[in-house]
PDB file of N, CA and C in Angstrom:
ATOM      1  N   UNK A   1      18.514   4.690  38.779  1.00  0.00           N
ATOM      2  CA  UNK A   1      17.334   4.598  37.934  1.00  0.00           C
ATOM      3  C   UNK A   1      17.145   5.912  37.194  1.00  0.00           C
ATOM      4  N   UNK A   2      16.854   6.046  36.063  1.00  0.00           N
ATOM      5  CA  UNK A   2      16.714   7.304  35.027  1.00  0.00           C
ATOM      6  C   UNK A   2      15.545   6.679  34.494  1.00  0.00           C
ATOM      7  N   UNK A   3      14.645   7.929  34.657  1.00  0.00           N
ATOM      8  CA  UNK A   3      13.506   7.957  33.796  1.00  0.00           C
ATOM      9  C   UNK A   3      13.378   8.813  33.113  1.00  0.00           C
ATOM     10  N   UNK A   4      12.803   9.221  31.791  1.00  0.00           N
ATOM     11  CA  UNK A   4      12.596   9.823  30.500  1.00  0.00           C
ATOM     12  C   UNK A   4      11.109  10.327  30.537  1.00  0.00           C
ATOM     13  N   UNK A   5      10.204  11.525  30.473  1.00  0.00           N
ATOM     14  CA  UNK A   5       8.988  11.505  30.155  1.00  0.00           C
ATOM     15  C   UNK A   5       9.030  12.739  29.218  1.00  0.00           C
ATOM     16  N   UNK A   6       8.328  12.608  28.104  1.00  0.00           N
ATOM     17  CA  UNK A   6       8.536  12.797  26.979  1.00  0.00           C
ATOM     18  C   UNK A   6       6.682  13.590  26.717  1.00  0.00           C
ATOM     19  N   UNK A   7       7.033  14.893  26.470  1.00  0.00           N
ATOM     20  CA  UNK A   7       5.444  15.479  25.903  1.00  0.00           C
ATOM     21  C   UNK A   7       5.786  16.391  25.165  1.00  0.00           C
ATOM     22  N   UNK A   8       4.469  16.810  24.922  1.00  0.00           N
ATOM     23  CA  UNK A   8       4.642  18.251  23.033  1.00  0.00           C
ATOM     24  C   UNK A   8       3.833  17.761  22.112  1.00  0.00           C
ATOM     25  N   UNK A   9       3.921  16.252  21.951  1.00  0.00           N
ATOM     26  CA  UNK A   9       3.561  15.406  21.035  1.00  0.00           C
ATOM     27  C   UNK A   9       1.673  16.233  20.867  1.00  0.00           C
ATOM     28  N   UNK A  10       1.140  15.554  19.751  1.00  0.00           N
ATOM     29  CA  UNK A  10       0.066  15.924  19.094  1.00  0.00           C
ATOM     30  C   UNK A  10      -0.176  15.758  17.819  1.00  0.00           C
ATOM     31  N   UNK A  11      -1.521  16.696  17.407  1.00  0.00           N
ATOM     32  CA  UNK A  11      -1.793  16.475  15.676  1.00  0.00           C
ATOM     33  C   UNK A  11      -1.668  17.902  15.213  1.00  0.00           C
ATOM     34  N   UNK A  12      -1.170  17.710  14.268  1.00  0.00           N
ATOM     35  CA  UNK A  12      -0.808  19.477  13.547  1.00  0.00           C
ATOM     36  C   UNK A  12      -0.613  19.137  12.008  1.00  0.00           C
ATOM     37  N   UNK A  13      -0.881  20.198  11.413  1.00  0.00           N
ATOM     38  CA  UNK A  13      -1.537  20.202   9.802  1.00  0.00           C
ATOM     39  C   UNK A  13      -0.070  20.529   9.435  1.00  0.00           C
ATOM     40  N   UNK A  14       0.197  19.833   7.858  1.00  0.00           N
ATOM     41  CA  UNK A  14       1.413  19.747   7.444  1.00  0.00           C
ATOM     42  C   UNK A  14       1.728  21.690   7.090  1.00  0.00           C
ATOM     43  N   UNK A  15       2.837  21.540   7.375  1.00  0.00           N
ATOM     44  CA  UNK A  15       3.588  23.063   7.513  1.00  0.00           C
ATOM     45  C   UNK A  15       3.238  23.591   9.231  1.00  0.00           C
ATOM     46  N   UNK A  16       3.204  23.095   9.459  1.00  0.00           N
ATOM     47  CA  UNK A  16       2.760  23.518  11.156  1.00  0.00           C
ATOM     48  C   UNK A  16       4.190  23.292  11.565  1.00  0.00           C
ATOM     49  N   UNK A  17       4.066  23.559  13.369  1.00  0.00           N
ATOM     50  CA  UNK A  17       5.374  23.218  14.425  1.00  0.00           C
ATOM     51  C   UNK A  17       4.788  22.485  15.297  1.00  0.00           C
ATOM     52  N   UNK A  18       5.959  21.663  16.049  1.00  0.00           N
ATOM     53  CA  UNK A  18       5.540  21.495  17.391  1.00  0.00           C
ATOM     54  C   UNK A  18       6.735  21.131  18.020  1.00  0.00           C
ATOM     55  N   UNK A  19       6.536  21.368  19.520  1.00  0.00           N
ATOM     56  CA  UNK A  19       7.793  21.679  20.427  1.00  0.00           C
ATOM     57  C   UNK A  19       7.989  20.071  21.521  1.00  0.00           C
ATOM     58  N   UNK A  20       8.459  19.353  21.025  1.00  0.00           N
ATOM     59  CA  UNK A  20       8.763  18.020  21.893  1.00  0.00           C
ATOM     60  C   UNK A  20       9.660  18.492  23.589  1.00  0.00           C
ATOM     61  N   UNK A  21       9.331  18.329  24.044  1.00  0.00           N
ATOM     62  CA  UNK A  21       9.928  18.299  25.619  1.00  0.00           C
ATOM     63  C   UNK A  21      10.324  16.867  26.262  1.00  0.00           C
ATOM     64  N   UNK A  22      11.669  16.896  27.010  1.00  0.00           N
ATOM     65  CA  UNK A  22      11.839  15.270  27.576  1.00  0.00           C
ATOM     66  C   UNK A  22      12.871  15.621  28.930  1.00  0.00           C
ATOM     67  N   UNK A  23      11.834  15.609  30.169  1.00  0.00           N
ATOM     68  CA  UNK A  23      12.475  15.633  31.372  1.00  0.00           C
ATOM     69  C   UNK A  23      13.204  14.746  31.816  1.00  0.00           C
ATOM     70  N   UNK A  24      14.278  14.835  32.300  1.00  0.00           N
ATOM     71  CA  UNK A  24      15.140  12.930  32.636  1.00  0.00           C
ATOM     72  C   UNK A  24      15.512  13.724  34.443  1.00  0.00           C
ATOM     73  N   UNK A  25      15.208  12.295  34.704  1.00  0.00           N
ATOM     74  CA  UNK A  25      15.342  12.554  36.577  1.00  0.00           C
ATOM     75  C   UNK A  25      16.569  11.234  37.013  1.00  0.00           C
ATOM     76  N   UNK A  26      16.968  11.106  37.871  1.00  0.00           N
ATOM     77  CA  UNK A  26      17.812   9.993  38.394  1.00  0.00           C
ATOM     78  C   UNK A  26      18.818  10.735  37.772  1.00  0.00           C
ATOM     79  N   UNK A  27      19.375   9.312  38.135  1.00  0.00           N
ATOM     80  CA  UNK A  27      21.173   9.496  38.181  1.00  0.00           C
ATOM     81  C   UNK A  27      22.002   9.608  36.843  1.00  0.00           C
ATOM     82  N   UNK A  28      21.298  10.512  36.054  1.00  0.00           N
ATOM     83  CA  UNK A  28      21.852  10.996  34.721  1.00  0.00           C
ATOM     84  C   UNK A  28      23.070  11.875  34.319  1.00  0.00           C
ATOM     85  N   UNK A  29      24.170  11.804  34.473  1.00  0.00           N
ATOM     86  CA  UNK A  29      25.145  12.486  34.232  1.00  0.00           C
ATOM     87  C   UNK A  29      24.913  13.823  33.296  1.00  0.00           C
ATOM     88  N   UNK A  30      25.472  15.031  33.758  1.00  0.00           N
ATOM     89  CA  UNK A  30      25.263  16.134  32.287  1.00  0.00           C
ATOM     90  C   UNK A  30      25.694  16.368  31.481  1.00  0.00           C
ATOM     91  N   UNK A  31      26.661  15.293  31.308  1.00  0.00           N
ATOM     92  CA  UNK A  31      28.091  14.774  30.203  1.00  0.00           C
ATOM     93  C   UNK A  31      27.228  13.571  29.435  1.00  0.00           C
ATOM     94  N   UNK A  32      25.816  13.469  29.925  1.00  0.00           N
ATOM     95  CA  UNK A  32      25.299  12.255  29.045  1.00  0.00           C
ATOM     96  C   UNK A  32      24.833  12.789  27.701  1.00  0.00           C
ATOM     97  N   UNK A  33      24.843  12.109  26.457  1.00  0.00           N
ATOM     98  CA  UNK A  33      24.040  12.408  25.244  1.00  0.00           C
ATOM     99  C   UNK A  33      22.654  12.560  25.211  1.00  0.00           C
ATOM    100  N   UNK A  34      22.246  12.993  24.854  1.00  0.00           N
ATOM    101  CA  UNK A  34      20.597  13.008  24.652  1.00  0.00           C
ATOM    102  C   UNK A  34      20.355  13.445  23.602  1.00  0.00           C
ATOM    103  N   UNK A  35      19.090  12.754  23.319  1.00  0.00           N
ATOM    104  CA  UNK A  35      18.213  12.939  21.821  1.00  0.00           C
ATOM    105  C   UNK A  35      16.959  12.581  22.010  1.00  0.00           C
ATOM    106  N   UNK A  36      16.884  12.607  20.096  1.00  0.00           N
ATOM    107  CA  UNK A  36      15.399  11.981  20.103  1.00  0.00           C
ATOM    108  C   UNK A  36      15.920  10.863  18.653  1.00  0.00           C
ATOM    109  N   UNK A  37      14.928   9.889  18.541  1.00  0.00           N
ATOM    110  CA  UNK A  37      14.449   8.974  18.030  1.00  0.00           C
ATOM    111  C   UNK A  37      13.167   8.774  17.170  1.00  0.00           C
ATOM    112  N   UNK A  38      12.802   8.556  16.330  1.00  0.00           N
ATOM    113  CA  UNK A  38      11.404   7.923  15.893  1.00  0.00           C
ATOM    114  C   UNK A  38      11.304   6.858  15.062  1.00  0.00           C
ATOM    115  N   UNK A  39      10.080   6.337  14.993  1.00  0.00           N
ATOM    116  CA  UNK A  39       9.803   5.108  14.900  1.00  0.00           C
ATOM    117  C   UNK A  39       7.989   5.141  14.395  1.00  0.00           C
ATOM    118  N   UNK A  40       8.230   4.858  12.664  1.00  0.00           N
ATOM    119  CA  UNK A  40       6.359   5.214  12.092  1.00  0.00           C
ATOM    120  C   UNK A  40       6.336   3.576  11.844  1.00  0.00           C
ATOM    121  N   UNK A  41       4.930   3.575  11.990  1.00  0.00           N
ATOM    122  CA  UNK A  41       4.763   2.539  11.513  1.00  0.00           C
ATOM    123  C   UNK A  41       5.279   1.343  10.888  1.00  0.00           C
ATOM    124  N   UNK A  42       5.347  -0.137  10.528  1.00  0.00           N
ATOM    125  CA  UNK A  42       5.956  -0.611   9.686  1.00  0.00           C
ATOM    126  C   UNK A  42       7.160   0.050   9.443  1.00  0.00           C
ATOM    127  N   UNK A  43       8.433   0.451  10.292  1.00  0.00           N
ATOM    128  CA  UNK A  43       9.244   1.339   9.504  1.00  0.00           C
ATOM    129  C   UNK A  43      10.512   1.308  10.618  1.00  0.00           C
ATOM    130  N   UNK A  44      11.664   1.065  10.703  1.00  0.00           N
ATOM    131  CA  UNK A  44      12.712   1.023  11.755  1.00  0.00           C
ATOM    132  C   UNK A  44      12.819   2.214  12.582  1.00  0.00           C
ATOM    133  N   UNK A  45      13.262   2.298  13.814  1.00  0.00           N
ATOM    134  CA  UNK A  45      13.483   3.320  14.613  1.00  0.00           C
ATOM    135  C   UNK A  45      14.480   4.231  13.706  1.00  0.00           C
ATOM    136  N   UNK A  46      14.840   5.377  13.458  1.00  0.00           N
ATOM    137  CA  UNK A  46      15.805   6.405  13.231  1.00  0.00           C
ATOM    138  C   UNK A  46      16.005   7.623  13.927  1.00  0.00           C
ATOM    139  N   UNK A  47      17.451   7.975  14.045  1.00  0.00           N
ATOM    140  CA  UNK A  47      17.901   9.117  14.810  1.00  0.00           C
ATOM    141  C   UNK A  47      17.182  10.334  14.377  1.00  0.00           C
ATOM    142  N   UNK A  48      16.443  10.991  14.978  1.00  0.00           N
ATOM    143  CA  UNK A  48      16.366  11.922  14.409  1.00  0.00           C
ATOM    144  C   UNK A  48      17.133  13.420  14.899  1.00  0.00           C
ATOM    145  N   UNK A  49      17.541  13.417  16.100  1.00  0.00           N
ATOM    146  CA  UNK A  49      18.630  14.696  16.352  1.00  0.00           C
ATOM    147  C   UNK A  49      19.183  13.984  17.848  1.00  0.00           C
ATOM    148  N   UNK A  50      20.711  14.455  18.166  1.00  0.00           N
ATOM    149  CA  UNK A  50      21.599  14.016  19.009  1.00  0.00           C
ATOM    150  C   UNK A  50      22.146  15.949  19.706  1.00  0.00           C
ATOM    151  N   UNK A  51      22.520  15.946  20.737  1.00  0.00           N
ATOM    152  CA  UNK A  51      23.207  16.707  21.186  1.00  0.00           C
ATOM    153  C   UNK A  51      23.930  16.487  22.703  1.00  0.00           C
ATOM    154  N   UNK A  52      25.525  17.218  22.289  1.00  0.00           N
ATOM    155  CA  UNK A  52      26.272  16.429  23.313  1.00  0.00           C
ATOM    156  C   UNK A  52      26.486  17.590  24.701  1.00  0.00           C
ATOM    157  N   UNK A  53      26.636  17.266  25.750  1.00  0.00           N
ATOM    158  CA  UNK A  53      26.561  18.373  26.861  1.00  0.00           C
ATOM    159  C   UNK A  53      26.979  19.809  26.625  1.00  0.00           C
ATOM    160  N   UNK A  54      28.139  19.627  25.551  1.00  0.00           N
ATOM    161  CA  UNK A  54      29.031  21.015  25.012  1.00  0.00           C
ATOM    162  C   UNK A  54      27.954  21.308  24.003  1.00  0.00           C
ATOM    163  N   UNK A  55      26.606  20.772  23.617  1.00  0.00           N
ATOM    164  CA  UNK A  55      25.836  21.413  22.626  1.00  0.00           C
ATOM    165  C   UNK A  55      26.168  21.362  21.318  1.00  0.00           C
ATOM    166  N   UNK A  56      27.331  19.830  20.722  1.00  0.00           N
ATOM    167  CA  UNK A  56      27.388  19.633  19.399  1.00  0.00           C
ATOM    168  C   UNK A  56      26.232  18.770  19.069  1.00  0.00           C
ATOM    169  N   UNK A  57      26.025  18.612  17.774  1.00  0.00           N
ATOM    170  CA  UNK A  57      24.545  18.745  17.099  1.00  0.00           C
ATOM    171  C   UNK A  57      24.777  17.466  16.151  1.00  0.00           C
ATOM    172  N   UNK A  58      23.873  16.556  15.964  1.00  0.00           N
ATOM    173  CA  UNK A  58      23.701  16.050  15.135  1.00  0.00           C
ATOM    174  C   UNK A  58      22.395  15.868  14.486  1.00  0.00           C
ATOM    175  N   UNK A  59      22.195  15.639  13.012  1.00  0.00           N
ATOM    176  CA  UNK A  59      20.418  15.302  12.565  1.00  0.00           C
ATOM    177  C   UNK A  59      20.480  14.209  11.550  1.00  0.00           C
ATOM    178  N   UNK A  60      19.487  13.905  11.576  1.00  0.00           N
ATOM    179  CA  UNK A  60      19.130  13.127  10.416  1.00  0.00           C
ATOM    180  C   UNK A  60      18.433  13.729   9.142  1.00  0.00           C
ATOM    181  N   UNK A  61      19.228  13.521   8.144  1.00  0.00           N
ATOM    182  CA  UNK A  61      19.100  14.092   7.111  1.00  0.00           C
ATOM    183  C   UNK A  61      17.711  14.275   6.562  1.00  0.00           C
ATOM    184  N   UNK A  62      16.688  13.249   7.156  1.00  0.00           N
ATOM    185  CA  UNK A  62      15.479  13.981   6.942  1.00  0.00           C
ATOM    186  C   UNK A  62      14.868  15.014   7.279  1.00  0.00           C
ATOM    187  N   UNK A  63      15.140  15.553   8.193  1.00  0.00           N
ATOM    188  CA  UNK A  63      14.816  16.625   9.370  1.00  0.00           C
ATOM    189  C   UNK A  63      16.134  18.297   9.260  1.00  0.00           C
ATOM    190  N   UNK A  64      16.931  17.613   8.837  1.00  0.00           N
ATOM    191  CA  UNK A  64      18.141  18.521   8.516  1.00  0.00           C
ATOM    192  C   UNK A  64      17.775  20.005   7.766  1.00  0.00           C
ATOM    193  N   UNK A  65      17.218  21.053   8.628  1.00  0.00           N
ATOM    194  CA  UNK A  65      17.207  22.241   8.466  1.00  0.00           C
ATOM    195  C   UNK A  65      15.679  22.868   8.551  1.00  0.00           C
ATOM    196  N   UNK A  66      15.149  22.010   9.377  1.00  0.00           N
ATOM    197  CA  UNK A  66      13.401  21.852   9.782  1.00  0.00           C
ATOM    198  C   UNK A  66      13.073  21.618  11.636  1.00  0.00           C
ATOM    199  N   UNK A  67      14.295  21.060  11.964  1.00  0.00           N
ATOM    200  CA  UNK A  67      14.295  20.477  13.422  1.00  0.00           C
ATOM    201  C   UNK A  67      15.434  21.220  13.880  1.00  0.00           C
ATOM    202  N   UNK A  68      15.285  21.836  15.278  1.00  0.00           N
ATOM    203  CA  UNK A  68      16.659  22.084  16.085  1.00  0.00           C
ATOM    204  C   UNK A  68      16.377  21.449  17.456  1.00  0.00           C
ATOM    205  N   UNK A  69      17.202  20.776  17.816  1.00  0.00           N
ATOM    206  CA  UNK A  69      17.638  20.529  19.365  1.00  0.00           C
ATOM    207  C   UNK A  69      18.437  21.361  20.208  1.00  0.00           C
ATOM    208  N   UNK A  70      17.829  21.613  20.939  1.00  0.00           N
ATOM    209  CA  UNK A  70      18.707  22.117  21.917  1.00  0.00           C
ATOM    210  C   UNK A  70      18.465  21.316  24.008  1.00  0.00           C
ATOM    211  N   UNK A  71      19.325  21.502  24.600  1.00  0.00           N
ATOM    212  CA  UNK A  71      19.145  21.016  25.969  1.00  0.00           C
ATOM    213  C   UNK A  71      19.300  22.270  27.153  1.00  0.00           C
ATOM    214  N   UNK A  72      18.945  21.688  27.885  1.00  0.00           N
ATOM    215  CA  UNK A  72      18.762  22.377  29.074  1.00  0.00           C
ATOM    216  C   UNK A  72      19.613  21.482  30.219  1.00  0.00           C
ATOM    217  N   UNK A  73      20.756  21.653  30.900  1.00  0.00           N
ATOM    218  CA  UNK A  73      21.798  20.424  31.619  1.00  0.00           C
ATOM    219  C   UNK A  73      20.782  20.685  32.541  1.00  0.00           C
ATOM    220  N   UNK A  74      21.220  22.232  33.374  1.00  0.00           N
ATOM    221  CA  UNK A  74      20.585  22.392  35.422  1.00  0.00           C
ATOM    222  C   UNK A  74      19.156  21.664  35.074  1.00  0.00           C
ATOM    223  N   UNK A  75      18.638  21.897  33.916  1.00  0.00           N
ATOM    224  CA  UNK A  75      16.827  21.178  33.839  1.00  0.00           C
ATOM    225  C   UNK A  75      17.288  20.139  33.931  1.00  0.00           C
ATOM    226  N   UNK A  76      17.820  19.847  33.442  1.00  0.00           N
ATOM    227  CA  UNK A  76      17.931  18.118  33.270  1.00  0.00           C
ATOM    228  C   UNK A  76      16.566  17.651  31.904  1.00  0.00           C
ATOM    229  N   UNK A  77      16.755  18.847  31.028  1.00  0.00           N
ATOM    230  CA  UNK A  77      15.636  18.592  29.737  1.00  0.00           C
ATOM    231  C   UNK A  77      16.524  18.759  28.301  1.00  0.00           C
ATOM    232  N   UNK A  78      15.370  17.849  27.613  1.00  0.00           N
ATOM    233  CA  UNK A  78      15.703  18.367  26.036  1.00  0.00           C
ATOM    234  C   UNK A  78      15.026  18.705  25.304  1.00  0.00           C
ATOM    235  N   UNK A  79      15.183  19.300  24.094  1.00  0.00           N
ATOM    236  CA  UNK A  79      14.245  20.156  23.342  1.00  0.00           C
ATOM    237  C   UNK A  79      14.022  19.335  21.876  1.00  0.00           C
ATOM    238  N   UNK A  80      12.738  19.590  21.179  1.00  0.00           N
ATOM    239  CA  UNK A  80      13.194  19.462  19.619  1.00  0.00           C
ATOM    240  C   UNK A  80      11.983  20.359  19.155  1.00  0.00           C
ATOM    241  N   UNK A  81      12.450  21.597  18.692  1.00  0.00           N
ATOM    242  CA  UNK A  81      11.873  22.064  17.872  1.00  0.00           C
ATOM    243  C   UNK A  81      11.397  22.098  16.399  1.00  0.00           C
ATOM    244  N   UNK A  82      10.427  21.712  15.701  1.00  0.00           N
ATOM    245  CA  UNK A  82      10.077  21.218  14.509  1.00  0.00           C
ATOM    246  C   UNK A  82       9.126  21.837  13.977  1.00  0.00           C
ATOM    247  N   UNK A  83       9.837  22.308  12.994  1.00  0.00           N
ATOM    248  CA  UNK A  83       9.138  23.266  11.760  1.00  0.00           C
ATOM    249  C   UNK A  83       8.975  22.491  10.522  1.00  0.00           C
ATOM    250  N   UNK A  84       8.285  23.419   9.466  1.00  0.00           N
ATOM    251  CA  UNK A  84       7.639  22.652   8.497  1.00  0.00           C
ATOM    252  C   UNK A  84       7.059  21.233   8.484  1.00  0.00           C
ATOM    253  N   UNK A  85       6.339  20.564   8.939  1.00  0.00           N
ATOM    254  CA  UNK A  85       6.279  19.055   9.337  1.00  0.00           C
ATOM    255  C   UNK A  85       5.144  18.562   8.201  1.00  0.00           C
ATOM    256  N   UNK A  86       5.575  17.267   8.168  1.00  0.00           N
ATOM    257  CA  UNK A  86       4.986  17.084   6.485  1.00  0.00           C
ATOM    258  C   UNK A  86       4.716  15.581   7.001  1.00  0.00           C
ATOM    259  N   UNK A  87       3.854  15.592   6.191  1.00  0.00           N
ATOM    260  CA  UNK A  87       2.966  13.773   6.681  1.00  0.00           C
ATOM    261  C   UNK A  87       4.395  12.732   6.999  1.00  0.00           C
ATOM    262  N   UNK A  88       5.192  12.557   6.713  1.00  0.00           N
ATOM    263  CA  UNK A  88       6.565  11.763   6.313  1.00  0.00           C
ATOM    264  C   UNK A  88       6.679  11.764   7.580  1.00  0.00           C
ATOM    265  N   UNK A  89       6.649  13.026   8.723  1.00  0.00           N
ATOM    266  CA  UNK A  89       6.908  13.557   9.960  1.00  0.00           C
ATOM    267  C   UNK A  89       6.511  12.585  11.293  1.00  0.00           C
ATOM    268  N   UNK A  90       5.384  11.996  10.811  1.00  0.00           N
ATOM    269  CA  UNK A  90       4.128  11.375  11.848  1.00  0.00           C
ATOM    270  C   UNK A  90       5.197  10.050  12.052  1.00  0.00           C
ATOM    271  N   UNK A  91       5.164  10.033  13.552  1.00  0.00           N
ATOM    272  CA  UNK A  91       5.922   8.951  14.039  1.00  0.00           C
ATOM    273  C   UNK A  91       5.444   9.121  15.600  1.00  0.00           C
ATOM    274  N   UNK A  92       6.192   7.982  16.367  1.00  0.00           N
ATOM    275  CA  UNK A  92       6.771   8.292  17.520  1.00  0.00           C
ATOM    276  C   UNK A  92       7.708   8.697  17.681  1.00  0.00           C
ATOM    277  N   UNK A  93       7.678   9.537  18.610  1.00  0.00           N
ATOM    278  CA  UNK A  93       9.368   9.914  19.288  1.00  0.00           C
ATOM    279  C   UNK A  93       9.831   9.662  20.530  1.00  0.00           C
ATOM    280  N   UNK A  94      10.975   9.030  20.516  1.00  0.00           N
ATOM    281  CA  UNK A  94      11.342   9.227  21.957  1.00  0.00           C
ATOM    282  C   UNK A  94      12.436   9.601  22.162  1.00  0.00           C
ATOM    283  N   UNK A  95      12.918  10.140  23.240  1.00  0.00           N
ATOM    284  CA  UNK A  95      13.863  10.430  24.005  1.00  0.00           C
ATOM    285  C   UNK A  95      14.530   9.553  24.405  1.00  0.00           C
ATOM    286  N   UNK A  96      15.650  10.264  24.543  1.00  0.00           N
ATOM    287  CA  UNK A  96      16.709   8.866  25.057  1.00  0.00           C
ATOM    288  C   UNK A  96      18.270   9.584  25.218  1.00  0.00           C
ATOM    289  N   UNK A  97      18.524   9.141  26.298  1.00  0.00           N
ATOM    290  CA  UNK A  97      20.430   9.399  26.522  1.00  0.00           C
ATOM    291  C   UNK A  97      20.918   8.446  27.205  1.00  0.00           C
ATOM    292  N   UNK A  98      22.633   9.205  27.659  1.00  0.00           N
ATOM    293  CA  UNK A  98      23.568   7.790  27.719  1.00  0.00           C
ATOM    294  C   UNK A  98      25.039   8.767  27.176  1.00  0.00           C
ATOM    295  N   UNK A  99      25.638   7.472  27.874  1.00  0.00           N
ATOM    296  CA  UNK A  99      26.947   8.087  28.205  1.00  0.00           C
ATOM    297  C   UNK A  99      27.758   8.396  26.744  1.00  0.00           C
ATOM    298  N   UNK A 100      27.421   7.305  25.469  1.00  0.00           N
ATOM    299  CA  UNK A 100      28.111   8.020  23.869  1.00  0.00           C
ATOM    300  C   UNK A 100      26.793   7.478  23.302  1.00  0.00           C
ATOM    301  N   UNK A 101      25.522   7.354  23.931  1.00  0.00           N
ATOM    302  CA  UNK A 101      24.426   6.708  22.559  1.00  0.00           C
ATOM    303  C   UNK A 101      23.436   6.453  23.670  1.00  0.00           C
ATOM    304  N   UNK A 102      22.231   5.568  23.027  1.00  0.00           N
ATOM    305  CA  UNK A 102      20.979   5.675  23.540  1.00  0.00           C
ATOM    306  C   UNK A 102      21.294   4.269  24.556  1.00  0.00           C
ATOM    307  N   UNK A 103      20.807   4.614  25.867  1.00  0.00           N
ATOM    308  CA  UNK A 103      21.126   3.729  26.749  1.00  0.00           C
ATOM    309  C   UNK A 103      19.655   3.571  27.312  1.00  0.00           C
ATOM    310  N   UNK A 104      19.155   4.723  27.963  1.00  0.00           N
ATOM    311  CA  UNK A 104      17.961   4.954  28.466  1.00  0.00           C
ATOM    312  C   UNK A 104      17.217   5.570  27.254  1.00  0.00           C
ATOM    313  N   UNK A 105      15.931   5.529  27.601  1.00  0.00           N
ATOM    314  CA  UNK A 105      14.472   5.524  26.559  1.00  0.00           C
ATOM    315  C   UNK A 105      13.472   6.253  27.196  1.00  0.00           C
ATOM    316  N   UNK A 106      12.429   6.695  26.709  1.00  0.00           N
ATOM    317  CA  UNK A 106      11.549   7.471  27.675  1.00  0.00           C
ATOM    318  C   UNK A 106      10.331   6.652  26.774  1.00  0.00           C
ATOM    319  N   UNK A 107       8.985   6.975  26.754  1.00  0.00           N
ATOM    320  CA  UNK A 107       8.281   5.927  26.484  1.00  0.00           C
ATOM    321  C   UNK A 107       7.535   6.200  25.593  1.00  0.00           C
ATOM    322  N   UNK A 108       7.897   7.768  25.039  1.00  0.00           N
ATOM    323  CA  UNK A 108       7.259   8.064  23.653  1.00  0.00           C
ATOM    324  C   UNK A 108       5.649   9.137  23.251  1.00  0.00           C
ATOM    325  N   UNK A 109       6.220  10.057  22.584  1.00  0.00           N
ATOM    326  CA  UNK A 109       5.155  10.672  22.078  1.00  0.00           C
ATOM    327  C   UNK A 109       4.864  10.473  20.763  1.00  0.00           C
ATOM    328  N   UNK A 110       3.075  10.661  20.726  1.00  0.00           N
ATOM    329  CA  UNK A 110       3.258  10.687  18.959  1.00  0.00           C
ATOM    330  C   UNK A 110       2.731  11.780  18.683  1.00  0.00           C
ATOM    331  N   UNK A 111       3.254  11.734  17.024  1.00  0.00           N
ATOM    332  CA  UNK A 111       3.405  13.290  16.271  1.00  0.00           C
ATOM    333  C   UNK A 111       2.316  12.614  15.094  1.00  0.00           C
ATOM    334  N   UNK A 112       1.566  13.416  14.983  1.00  0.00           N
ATOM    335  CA  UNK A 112       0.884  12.894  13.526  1.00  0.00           C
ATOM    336  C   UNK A 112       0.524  14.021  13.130  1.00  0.00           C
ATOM    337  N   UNK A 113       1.171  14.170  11.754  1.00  0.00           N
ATOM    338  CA  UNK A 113       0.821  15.394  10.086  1.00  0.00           C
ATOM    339  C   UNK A 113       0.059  14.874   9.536  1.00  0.00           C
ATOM    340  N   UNK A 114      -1.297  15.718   9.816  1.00  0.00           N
ATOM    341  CA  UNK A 114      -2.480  15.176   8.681  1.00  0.00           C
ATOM    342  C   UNK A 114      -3.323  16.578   8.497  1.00  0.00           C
ATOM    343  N   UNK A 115      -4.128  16.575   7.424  1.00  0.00           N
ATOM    344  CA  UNK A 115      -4.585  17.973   6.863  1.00  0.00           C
ATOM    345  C   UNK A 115      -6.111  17.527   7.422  1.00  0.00           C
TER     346      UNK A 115
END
């Protein structure tokens, strides 16, 4: 059993930061992927950053040079740091890893950019 709990989340004025955190417990390998996800309103889930145990990086081009991920294996955590955040920003996020993609889910924070 792997569980995901996911905090940081909040309200912050556009150009602000905020620091997403996602603890995973159980039987999670440290060779597993982990990320984050979001999901606004009316609007499909999208990747928003991936990183693999060796710490290669992926983003979604919306976020691409505003967001960094990084992980923590011995924690068994992940990070997403997010700068400049602009109404576009406001979603849920969740967490999620797995052995090449999102297998497990955590249950979601929300982010909302409003002035």
């Amino acid at each position: 059993q792997v569980q995901l709990v996911e905090s940081g989340g909040g309200l912050v004025q556009p150009g602000g930061s905020l620091r997403l955190s996602c603890a995973a417990s159980g039987s999670i390998f440290s060779s597993y992927v982990m990320g984050w996800y979001r999901q606004a309103p009316g609007k499909q889930r999208e990747l928003v950053a991936s990183i693999t145990k060796s710490g290669s990086t992926n983003y979604g081009d919306s976020v691409k040079g505003r967001f960094t991920i990084s992980r923590d294996n011995a924690k068994k955590m992940v990070y997403l740091q997010m700068n400049s955040l602009n109404p576009e920003d406001t979603a849920m996020y969740y967490c999620f890893t797995g052995a090449s993609g999102p297998k497990y889910w955590g249950q979601g924070t929300q982010v909302t950019v409003s002035s």
